[in-house]
N, C-alpha and C. Protein backbone atom coordinates (compact mmCIF):
# COMPACT_ATOMS: atom_id res chain seq x y z
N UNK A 1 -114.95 -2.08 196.24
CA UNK A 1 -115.86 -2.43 195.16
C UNK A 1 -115.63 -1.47 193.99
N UNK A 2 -115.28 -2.23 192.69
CA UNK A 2 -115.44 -1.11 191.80
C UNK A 2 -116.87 -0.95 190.66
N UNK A 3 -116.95 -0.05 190.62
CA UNK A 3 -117.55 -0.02 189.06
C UNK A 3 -117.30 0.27 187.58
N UNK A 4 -118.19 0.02 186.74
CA UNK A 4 -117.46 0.14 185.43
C UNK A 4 -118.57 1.70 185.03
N UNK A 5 -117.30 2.56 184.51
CA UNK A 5 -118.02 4.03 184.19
C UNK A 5 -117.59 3.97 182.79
N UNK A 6 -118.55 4.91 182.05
CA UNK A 6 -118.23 5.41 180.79
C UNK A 6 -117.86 6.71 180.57
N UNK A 7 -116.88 7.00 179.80
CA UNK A 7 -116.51 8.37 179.40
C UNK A 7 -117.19 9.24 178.29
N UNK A 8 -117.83 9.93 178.30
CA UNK A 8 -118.42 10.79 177.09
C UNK A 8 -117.32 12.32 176.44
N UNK A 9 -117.43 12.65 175.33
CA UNK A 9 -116.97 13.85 175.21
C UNK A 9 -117.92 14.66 174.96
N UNK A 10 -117.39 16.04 176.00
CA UNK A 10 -118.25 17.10 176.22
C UNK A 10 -118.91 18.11 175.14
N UNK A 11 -118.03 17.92 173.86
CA UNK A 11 -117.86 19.06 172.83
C UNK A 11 -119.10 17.96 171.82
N UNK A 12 -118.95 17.31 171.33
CA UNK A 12 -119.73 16.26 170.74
C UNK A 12 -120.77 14.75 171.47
N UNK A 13 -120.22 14.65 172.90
CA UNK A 13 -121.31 13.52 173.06
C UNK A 13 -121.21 12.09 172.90
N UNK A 14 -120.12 11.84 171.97
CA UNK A 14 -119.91 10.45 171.54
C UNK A 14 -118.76 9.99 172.71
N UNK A 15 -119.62 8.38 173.11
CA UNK A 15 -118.72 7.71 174.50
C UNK A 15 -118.25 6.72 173.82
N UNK A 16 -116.68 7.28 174.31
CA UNK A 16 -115.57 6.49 173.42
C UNK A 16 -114.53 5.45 174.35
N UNK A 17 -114.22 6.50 175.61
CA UNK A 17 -113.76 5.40 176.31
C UNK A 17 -114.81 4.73 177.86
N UNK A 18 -114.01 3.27 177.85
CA UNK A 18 -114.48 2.99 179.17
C UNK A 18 -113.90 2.85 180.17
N UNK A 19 -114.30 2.73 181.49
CA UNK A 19 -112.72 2.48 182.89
C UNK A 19 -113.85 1.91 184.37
N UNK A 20 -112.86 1.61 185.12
CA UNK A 20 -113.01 1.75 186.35
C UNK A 20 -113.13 2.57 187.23
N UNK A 21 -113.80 3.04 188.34
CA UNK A 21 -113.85 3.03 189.20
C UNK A 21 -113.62 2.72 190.72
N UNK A 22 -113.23 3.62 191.61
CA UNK A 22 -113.63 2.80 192.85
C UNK A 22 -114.78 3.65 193.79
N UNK A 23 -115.72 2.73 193.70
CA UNK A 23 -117.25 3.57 193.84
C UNK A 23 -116.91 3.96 195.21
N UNK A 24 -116.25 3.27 196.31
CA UNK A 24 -116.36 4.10 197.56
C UNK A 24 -115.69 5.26 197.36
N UNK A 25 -114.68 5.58 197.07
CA UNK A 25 -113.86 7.31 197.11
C UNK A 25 -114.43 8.18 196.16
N UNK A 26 -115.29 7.21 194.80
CA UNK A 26 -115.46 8.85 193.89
C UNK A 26 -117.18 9.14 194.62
N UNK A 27 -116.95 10.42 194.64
CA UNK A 27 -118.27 10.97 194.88
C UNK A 27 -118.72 12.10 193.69
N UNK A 28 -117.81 13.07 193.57
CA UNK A 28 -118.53 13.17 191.87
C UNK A 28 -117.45 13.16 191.43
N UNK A 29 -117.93 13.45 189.23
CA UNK A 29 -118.11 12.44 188.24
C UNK A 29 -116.25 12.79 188.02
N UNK A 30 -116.18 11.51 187.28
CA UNK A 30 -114.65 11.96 186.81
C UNK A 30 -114.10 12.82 185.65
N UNK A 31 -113.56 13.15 185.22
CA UNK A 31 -113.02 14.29 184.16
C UNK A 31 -112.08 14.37 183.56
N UNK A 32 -111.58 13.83 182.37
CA UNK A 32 -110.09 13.53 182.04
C UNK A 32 -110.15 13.99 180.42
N UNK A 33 -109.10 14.43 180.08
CA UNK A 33 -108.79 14.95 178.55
C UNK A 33 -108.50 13.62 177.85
N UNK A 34 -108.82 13.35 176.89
CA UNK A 34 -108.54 12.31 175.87
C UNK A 34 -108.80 12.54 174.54
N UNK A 35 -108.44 12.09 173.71
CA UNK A 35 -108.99 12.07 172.20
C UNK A 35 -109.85 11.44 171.59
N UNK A 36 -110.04 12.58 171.52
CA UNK A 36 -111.96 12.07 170.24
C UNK A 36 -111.74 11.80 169.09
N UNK A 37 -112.22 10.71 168.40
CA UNK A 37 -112.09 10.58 167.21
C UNK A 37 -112.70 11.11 166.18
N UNK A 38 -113.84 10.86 167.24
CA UNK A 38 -115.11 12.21 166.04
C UNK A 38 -114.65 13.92 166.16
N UNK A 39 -114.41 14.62 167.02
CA UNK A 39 -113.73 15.63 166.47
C UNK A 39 -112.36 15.77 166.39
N UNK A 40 -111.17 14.99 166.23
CA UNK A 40 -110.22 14.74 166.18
C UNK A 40 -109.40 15.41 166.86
N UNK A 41 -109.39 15.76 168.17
CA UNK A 41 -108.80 16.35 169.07
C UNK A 41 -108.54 16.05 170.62
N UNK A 42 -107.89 16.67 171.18
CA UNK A 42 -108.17 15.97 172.78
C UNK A 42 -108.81 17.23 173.27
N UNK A 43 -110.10 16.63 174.18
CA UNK A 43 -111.24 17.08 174.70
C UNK A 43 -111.09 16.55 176.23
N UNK A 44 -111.99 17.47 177.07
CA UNK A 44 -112.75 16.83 178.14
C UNK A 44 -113.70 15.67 177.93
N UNK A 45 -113.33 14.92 178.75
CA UNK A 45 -114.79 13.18 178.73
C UNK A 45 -114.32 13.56 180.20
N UNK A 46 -116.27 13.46 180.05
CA UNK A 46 -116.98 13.11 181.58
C UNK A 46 -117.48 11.93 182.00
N UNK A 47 -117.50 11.30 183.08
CA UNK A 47 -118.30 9.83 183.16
C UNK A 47 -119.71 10.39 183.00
N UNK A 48 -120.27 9.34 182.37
CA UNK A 48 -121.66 9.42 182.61
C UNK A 48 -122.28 8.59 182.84
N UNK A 49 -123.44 8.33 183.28
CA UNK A 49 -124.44 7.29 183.98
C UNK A 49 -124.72 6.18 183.04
């Protein structure tokens, strides 16, 4: 079963990307560097609820 998670960035807050999941294996949140547009850099995004 999957779910659909959202990515936030940590430095500013604004959720930019979205993804999948697979709800049975993640138990905590996911964590991936990407680029923010609002601070124009690549940052940590966390899923969030």
């Amino acid at each position: 079963m999957r779910k659909k998670i959202i990515l936030a960035c940590t430095d500013c807050g604004s959720r930019n990307y979205s993804s999948e999941s697979n709800k049975a294996l993640n138990v905590e949140r996911l964590e991936i560097k990407k680029f923010c547009k609002t601070c124009n850099a690549h940052t940590a995004h966390k899923e969030t609820k």
